[in-house]
PDB file of N, CA and C in Angstrom:
ATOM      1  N   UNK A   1       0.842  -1.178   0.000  1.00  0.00           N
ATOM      2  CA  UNK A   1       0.000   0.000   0.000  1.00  0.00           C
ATOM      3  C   UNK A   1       0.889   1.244   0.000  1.00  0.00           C
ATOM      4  N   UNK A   2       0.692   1.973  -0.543  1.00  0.00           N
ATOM      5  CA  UNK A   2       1.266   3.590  -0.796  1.00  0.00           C
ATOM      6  C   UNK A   2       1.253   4.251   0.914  1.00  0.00           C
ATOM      7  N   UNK A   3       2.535   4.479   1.159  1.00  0.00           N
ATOM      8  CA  UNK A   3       3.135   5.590   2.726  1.00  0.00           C
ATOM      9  C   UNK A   3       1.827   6.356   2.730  1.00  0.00           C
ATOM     10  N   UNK A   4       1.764   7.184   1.487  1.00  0.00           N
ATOM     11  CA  UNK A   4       0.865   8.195   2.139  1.00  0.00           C
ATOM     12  C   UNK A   4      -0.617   7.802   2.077  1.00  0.00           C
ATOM     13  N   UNK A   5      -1.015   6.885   1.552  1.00  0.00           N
ATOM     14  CA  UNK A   5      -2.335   6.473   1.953  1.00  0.00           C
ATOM     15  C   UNK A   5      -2.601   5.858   2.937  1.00  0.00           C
ATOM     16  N   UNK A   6      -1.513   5.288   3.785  1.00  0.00           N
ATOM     17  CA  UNK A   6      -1.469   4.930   4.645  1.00  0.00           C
ATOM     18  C   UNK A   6      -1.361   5.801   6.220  1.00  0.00           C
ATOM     19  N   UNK A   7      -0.438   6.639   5.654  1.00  0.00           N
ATOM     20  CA  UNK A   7      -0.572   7.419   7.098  1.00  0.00           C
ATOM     21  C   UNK A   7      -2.154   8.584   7.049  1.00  0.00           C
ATOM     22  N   UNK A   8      -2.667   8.588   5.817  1.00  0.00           N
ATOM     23  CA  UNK A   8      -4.066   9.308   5.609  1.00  0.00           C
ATOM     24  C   UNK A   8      -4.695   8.204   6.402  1.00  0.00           C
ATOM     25  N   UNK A   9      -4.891   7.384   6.275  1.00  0.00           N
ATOM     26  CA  UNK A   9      -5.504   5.838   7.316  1.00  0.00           C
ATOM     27  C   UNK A   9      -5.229   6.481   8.480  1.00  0.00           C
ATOM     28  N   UNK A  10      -4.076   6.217   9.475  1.00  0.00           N
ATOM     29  CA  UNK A  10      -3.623   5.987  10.512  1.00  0.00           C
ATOM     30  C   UNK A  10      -4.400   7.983  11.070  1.00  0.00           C
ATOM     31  N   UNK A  11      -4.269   8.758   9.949  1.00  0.00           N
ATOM     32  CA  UNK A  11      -4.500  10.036  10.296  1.00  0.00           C
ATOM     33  C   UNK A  11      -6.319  10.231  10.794  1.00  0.00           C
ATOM     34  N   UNK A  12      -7.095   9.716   9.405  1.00  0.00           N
ATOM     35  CA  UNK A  12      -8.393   9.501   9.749  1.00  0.00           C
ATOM     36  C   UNK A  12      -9.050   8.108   9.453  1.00  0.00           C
ATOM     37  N   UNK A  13      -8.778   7.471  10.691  1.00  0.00           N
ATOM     38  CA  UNK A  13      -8.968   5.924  11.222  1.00  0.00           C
ATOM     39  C   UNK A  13     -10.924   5.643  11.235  1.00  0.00           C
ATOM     40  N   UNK A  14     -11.516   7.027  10.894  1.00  0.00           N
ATOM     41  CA  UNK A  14     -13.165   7.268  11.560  1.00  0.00           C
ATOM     42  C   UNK A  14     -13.649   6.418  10.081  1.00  0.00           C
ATOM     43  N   UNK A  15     -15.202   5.856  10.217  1.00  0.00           N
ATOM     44  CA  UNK A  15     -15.865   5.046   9.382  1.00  0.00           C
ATOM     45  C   UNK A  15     -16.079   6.555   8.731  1.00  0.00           C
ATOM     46  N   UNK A  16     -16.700   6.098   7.404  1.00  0.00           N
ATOM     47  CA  UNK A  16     -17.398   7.337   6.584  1.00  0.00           C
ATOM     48  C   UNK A  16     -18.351   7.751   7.238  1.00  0.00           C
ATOM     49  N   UNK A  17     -19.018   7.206   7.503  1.00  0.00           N
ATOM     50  CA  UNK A  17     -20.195   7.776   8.458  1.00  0.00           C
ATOM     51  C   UNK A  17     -20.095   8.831   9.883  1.00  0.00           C
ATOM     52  N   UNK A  18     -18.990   8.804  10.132  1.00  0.00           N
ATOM     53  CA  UNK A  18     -18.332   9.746  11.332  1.00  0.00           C
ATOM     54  C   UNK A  18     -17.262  10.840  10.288  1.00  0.00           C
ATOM     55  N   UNK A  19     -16.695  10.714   9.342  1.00  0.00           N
ATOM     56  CA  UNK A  19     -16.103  11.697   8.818  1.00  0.00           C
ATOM     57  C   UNK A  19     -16.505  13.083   8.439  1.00  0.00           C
ATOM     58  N   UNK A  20     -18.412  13.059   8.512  1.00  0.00           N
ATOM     59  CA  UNK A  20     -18.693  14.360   7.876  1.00  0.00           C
ATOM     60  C   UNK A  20     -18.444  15.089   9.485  1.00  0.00           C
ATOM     61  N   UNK A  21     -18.616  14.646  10.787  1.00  0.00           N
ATOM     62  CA  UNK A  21     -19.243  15.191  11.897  1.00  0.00           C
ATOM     63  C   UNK A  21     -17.604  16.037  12.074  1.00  0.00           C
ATOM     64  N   UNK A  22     -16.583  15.208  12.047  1.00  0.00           N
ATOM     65  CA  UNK A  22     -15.270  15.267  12.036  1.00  0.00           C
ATOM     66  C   UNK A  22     -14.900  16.656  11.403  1.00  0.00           C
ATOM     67  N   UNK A  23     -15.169  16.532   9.995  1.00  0.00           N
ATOM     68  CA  UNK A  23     -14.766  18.233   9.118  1.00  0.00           C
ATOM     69  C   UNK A  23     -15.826  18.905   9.357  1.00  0.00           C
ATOM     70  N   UNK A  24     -16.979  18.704  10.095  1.00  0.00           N
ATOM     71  CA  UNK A  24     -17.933  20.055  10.475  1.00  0.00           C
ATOM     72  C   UNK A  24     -17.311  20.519  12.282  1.00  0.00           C
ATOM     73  N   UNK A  25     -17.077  19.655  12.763  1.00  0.00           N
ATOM     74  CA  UNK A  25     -16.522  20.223  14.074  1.00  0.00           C
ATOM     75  C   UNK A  25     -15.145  20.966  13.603  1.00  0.00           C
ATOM     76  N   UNK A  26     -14.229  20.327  12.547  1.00  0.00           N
ATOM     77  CA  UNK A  26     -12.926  21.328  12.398  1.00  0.00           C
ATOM     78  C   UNK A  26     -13.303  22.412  11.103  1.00  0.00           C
ATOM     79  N   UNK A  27     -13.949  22.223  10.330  1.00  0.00           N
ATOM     80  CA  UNK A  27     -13.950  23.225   9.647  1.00  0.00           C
ATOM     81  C   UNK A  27     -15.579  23.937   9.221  1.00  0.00           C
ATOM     82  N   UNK A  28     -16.106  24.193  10.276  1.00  0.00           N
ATOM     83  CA  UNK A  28     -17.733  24.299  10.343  1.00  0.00           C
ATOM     84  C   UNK A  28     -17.823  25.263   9.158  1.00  0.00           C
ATOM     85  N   UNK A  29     -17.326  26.253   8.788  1.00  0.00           N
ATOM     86  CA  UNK A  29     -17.899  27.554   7.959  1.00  0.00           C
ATOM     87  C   UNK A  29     -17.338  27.271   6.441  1.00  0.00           C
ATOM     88  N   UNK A  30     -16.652  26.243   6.319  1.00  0.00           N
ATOM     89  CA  UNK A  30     -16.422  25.949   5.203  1.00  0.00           C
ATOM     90  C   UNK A  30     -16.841  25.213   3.895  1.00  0.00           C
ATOM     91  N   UNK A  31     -17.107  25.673   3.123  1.00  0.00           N
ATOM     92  CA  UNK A  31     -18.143  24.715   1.535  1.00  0.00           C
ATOM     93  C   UNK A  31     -17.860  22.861   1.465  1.00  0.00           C
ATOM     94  N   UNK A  32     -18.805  22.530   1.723  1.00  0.00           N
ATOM     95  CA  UNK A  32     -18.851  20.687   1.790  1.00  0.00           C
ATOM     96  C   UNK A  32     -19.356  20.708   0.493  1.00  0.00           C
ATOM     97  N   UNK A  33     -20.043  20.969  -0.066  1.00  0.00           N
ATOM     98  CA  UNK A  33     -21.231  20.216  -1.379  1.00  0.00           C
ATOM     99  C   UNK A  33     -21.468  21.894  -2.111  1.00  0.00           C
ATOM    100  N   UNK A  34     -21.383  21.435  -3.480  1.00  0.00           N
ATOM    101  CA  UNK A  34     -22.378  22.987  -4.058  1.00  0.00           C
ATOM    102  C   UNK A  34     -22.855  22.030  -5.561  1.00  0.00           C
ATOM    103  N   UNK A  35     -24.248  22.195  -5.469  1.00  0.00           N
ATOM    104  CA  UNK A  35     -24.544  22.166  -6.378  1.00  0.00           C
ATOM    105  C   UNK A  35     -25.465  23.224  -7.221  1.00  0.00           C
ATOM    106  N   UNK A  36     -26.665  22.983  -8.449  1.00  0.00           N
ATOM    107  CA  UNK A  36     -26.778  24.211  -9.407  1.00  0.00           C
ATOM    108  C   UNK A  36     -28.094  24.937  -8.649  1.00  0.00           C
ATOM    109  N   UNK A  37     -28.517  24.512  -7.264  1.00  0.00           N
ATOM    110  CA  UNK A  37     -29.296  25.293  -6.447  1.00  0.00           C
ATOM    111  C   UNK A  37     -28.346  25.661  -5.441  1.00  0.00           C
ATOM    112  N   UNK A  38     -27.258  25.538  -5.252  1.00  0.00           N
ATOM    113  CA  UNK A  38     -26.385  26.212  -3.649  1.00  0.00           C
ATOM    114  C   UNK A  38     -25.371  25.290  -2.912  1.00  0.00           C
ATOM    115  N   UNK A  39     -24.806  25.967  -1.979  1.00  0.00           N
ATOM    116  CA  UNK A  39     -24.012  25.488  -1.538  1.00  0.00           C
ATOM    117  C   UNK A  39     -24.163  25.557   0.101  1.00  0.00           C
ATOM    118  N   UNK A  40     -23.712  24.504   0.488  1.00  0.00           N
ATOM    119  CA  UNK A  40     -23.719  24.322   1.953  1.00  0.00           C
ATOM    120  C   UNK A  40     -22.625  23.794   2.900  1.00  0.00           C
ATOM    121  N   UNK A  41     -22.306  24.497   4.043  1.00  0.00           N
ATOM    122  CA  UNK A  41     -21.488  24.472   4.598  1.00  0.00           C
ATOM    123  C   UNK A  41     -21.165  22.889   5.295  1.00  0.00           C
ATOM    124  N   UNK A  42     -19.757  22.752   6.026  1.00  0.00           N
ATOM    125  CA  UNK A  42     -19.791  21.268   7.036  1.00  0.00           C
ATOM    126  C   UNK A  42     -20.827  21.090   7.665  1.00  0.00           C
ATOM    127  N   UNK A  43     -21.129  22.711   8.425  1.00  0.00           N
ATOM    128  CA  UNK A  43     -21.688  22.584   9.804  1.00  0.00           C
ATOM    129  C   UNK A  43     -23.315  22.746   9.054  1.00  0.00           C
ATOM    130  N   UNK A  44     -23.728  23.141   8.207  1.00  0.00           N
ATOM    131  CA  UNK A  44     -25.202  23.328   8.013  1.00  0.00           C
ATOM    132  C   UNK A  44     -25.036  21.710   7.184  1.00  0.00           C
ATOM    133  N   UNK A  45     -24.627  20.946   6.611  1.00  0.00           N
ATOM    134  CA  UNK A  45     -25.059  19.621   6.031  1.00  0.00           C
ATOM    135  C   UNK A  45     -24.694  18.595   7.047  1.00  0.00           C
ATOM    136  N   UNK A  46     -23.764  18.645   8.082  1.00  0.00           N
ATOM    137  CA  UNK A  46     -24.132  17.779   9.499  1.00  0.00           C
ATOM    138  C   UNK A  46     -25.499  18.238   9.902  1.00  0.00           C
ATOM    139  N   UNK A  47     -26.238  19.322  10.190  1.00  0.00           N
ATOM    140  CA  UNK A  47     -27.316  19.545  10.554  1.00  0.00           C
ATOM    141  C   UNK A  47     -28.298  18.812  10.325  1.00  0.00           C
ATOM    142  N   UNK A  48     -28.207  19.081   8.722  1.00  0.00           N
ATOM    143  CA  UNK A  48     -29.254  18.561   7.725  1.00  0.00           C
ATOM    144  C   UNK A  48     -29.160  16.909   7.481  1.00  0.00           C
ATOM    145  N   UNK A  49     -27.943  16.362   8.074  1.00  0.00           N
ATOM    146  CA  UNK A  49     -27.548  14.984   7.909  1.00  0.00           C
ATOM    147  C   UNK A  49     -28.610  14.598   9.756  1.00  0.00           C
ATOM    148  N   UNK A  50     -28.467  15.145  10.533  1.00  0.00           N
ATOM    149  CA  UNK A  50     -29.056  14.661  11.677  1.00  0.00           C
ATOM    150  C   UNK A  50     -30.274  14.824  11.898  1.00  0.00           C
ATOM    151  N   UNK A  51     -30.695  16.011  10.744  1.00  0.00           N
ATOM    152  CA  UNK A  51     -32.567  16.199  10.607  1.00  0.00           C
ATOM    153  C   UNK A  51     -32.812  14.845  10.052  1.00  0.00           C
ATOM    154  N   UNK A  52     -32.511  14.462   8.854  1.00  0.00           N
ATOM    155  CA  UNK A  52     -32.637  13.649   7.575  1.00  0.00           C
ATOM    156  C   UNK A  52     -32.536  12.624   8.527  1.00  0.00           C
ATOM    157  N   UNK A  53     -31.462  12.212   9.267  1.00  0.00           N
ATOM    158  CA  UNK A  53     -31.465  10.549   9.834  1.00  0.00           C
ATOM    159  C   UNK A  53     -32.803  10.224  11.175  1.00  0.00           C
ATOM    160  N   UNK A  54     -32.713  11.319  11.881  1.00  0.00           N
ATOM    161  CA  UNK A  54     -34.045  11.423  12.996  1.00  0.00           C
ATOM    162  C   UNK A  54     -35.076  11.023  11.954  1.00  0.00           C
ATOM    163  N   UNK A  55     -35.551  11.836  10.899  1.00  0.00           N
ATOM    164  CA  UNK A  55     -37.010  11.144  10.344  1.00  0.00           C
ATOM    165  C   UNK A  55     -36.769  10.550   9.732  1.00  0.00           C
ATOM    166  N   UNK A  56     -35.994   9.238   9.283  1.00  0.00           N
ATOM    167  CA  UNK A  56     -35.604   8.253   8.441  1.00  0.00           C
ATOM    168  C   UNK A  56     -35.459   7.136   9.663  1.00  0.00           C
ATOM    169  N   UNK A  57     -35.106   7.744  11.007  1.00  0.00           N
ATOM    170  CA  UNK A  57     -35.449   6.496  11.806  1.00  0.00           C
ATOM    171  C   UNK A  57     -36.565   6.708  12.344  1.00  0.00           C
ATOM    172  N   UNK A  58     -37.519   7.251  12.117  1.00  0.00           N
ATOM    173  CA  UNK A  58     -38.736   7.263  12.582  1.00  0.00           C
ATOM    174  C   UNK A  58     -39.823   6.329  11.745  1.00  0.00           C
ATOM    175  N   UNK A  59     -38.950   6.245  11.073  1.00  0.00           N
ATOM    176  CA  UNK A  59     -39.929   5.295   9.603  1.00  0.00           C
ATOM    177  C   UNK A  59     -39.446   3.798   9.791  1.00  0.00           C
ATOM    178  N   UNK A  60     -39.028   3.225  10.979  1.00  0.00           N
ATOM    179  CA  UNK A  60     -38.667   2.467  11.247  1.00  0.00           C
ATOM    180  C   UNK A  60     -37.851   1.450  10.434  1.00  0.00           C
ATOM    181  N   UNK A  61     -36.944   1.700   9.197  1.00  0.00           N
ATOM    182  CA  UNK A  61     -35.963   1.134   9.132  1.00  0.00           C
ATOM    183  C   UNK A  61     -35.049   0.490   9.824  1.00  0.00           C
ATOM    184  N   UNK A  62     -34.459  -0.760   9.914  1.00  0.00           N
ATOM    185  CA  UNK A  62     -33.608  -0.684  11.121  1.00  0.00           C
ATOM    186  C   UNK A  62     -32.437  -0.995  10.361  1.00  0.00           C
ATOM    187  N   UNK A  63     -31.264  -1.265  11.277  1.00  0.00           N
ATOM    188  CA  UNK A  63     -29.541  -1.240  10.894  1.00  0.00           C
ATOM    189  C   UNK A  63     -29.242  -2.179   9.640  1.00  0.00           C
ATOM    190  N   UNK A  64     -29.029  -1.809   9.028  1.00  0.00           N
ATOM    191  CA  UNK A  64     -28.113  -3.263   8.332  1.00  0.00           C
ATOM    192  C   UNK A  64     -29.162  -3.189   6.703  1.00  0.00           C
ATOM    193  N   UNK A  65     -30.322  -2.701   6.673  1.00  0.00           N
ATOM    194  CA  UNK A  65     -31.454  -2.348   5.297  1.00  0.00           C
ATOM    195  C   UNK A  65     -30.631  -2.137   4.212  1.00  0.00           C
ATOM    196  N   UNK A  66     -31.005  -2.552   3.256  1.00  0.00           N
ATOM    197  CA  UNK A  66     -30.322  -1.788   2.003  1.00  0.00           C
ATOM    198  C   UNK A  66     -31.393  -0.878   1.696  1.00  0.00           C
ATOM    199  N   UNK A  67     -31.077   0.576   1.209  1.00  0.00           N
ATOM    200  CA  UNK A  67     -32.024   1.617   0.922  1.00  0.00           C
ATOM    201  C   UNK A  67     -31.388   1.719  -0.986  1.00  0.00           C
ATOM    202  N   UNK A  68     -32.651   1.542  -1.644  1.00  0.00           N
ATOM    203  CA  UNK A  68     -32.748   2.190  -3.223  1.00  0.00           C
ATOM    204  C   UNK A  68     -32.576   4.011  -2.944  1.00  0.00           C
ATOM    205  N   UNK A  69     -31.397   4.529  -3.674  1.00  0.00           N
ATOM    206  CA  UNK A  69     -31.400   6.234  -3.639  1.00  0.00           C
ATOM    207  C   UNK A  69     -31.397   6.474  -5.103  1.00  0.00           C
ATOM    208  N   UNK A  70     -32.651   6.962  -5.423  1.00  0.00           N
ATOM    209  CA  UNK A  70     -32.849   7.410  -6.835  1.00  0.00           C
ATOM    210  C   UNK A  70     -33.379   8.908  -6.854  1.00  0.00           C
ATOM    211  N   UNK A  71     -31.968   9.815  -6.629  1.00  0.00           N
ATOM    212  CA  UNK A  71     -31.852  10.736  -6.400  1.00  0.00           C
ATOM    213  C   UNK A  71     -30.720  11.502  -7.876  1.00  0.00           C
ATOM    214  N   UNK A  72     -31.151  12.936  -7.874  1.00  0.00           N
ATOM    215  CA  UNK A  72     -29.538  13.639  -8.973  1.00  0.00           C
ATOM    216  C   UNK A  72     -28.647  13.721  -8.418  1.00  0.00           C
ATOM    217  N   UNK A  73     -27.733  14.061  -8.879  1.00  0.00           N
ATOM    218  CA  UNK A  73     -26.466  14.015  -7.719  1.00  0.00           C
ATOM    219  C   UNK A  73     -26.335  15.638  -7.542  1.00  0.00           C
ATOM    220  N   UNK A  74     -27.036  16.075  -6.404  1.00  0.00           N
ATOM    221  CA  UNK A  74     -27.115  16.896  -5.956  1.00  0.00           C
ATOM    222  C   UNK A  74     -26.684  17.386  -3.891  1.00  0.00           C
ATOM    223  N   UNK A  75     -27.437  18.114  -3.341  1.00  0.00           N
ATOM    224  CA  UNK A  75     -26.366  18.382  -2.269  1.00  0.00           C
ATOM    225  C   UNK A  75     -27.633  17.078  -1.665  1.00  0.00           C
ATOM    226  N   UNK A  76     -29.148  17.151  -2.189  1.00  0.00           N
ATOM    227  CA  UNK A  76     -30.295  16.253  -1.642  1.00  0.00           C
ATOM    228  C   UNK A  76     -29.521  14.429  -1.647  1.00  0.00           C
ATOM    229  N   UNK A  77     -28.899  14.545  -2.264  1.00  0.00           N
ATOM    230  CA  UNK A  77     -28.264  13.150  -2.470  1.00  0.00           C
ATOM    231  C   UNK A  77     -27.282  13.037  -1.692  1.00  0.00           C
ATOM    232  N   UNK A  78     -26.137  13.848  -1.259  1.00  0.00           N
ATOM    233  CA  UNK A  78     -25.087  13.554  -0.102  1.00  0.00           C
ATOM    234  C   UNK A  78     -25.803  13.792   1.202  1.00  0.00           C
ATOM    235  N   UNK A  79     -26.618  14.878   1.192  1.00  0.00           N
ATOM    236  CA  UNK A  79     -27.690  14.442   2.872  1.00  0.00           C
ATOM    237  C   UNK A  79     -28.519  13.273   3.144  1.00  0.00           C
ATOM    238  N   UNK A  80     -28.597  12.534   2.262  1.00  0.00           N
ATOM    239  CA  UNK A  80     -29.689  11.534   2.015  1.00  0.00           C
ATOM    240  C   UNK A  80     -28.252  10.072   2.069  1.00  0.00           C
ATOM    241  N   UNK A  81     -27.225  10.031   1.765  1.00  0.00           N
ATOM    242  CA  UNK A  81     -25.973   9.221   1.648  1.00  0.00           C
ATOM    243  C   UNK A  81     -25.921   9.049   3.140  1.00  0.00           C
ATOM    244  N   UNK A  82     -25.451  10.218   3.991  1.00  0.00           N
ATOM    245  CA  UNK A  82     -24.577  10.433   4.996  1.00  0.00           C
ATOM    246  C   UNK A  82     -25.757  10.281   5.949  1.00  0.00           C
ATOM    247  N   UNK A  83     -26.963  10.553   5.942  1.00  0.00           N
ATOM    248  CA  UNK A  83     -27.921  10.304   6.658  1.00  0.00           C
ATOM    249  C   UNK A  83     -28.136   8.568   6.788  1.00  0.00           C
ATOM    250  N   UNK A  84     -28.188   7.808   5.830  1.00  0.00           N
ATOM    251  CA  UNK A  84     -28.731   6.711   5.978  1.00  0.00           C
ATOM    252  C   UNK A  84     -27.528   5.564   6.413  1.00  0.00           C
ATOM    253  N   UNK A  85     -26.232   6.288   5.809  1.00  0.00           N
ATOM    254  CA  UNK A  85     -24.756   5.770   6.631  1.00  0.00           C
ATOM    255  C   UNK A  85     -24.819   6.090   7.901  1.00  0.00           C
ATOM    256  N   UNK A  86     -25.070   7.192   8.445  1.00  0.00           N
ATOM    257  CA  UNK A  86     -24.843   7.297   9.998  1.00  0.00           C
ATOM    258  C   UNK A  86     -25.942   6.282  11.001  1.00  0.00           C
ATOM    259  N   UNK A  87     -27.180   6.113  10.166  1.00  0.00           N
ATOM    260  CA  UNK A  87     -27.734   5.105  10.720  1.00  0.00           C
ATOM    261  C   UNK A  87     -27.855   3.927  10.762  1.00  0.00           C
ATOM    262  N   UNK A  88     -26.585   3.521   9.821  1.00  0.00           N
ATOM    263  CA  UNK A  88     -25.931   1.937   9.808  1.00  0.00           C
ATOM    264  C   UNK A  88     -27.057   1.083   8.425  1.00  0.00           C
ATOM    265  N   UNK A  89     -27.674   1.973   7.514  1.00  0.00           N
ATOM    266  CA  UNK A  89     -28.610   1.693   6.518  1.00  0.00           C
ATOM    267  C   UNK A  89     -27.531   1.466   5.187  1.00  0.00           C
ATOM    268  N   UNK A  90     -27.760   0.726   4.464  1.00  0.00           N
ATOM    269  CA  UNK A  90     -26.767   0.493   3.093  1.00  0.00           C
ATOM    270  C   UNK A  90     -27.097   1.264   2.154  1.00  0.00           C
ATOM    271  N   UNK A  91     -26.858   2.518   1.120  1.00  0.00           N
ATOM    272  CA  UNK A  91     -27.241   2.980   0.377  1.00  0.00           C
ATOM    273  C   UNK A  91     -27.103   2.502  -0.690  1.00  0.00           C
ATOM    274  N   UNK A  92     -27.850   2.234  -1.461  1.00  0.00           N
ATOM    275  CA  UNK A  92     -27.207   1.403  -3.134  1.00  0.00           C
ATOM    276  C   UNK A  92     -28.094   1.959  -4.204  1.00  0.00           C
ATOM    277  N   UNK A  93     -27.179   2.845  -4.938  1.00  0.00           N
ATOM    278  CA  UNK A  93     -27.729   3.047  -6.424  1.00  0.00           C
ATOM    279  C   UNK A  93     -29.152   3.088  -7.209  1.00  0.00           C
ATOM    280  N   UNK A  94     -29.738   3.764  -7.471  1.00  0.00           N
ATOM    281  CA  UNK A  94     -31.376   2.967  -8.460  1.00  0.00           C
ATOM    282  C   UNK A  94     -31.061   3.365  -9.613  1.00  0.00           C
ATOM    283  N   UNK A  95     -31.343   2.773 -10.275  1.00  0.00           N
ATOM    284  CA  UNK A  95     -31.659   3.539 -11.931  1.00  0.00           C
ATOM    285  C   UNK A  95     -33.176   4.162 -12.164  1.00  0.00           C
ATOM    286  N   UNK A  96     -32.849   5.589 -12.500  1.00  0.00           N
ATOM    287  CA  UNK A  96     -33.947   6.606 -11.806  1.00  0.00           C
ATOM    288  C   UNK A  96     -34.567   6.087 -13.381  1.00  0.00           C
ATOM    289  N   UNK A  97     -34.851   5.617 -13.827  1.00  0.00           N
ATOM    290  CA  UNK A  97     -35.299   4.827 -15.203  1.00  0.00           C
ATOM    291  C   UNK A  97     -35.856   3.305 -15.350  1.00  0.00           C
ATOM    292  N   UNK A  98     -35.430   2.764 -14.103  1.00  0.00           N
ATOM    293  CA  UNK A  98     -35.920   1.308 -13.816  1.00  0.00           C
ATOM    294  C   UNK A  98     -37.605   1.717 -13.961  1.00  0.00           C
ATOM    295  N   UNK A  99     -38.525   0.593 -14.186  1.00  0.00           N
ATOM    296  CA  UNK A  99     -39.887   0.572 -14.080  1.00  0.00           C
ATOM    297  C   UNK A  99     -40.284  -1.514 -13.945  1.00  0.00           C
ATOM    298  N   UNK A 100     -41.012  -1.613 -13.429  1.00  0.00           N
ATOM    299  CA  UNK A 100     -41.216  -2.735 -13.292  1.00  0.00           C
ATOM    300  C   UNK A 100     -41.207  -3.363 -11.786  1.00  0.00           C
ATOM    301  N   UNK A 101     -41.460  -4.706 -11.403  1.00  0.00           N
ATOM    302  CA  UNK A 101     -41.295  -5.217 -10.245  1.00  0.00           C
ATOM    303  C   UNK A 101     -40.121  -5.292  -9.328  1.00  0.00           C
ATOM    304  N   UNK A 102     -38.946  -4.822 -10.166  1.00  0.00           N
ATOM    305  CA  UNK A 102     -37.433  -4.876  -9.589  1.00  0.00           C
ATOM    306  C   UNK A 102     -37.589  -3.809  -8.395  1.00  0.00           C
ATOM    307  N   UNK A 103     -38.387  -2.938  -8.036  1.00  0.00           N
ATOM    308  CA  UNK A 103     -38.358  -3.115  -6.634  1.00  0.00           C
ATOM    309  C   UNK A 103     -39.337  -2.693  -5.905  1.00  0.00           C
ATOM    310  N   UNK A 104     -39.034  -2.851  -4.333  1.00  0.00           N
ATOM    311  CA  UNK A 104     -40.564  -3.085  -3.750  1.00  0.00           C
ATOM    312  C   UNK A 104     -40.249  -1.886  -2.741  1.00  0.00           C
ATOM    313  N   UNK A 105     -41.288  -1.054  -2.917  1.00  0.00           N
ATOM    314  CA  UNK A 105     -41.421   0.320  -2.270  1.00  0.00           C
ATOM    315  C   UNK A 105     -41.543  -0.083  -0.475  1.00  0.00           C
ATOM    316  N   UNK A 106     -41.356   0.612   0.342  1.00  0.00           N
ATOM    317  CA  UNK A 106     -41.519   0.622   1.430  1.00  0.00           C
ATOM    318  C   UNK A 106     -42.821   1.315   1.741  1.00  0.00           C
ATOM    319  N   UNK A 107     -43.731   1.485   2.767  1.00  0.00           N
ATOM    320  CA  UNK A 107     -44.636   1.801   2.954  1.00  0.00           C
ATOM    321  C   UNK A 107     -44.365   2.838   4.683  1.00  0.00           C
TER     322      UNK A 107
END
């Protein structure tokens, strides 16, 4: 393995799911995400990552789910990522074009 990917390891040892909380506590006022509606800071998309996961566990998902995200890749899509990672939920891909029985909506 490559020195310096390695000491980037040893430097930030945190799961992805703890890394956003990490650069919003050290760099709160600084641009995380911009997309062609705006841009948002560490500390306002941790926010929006702990709104997003509170009512996503209210819908009773529990740990370990795989979640369909058929989303643009927008800032709605990394709050919707980091939200369903921090709650131990699997995010995986949809094809915003699929139609048919391939998958089964949650209720």
């Amino acid at each position: 393995m490559n020195s310096s990917f390695e000491s980037l390891i040893e430097q930030y040892p945190l799961p992805i799911a703890e890394q956003l909380r990490h650069w919003a506590a050290r760099y709160a006022s600084r641009i995380a995400v911009v997309d062609a509606k705006g841009s948002l800071t560490y500390s306002a998309l941790d926010a929006q990552v702990d709104e997003l996961a509170a009512g996503l566990s209210s819908l009773g998902l529990r740990s370990g789910e795989h979640v369909i995200v058929q989303l643009p890749n927008d800032n709605a899509f990394v709050t919707l990522l980091f939200a369903l990672l921090r709650l131990g939920r699997y995010p995986r891909a949809g094809d915003a074009l699929a139609t048919g029985s391939g998958y089964r909506r949650a209720d």
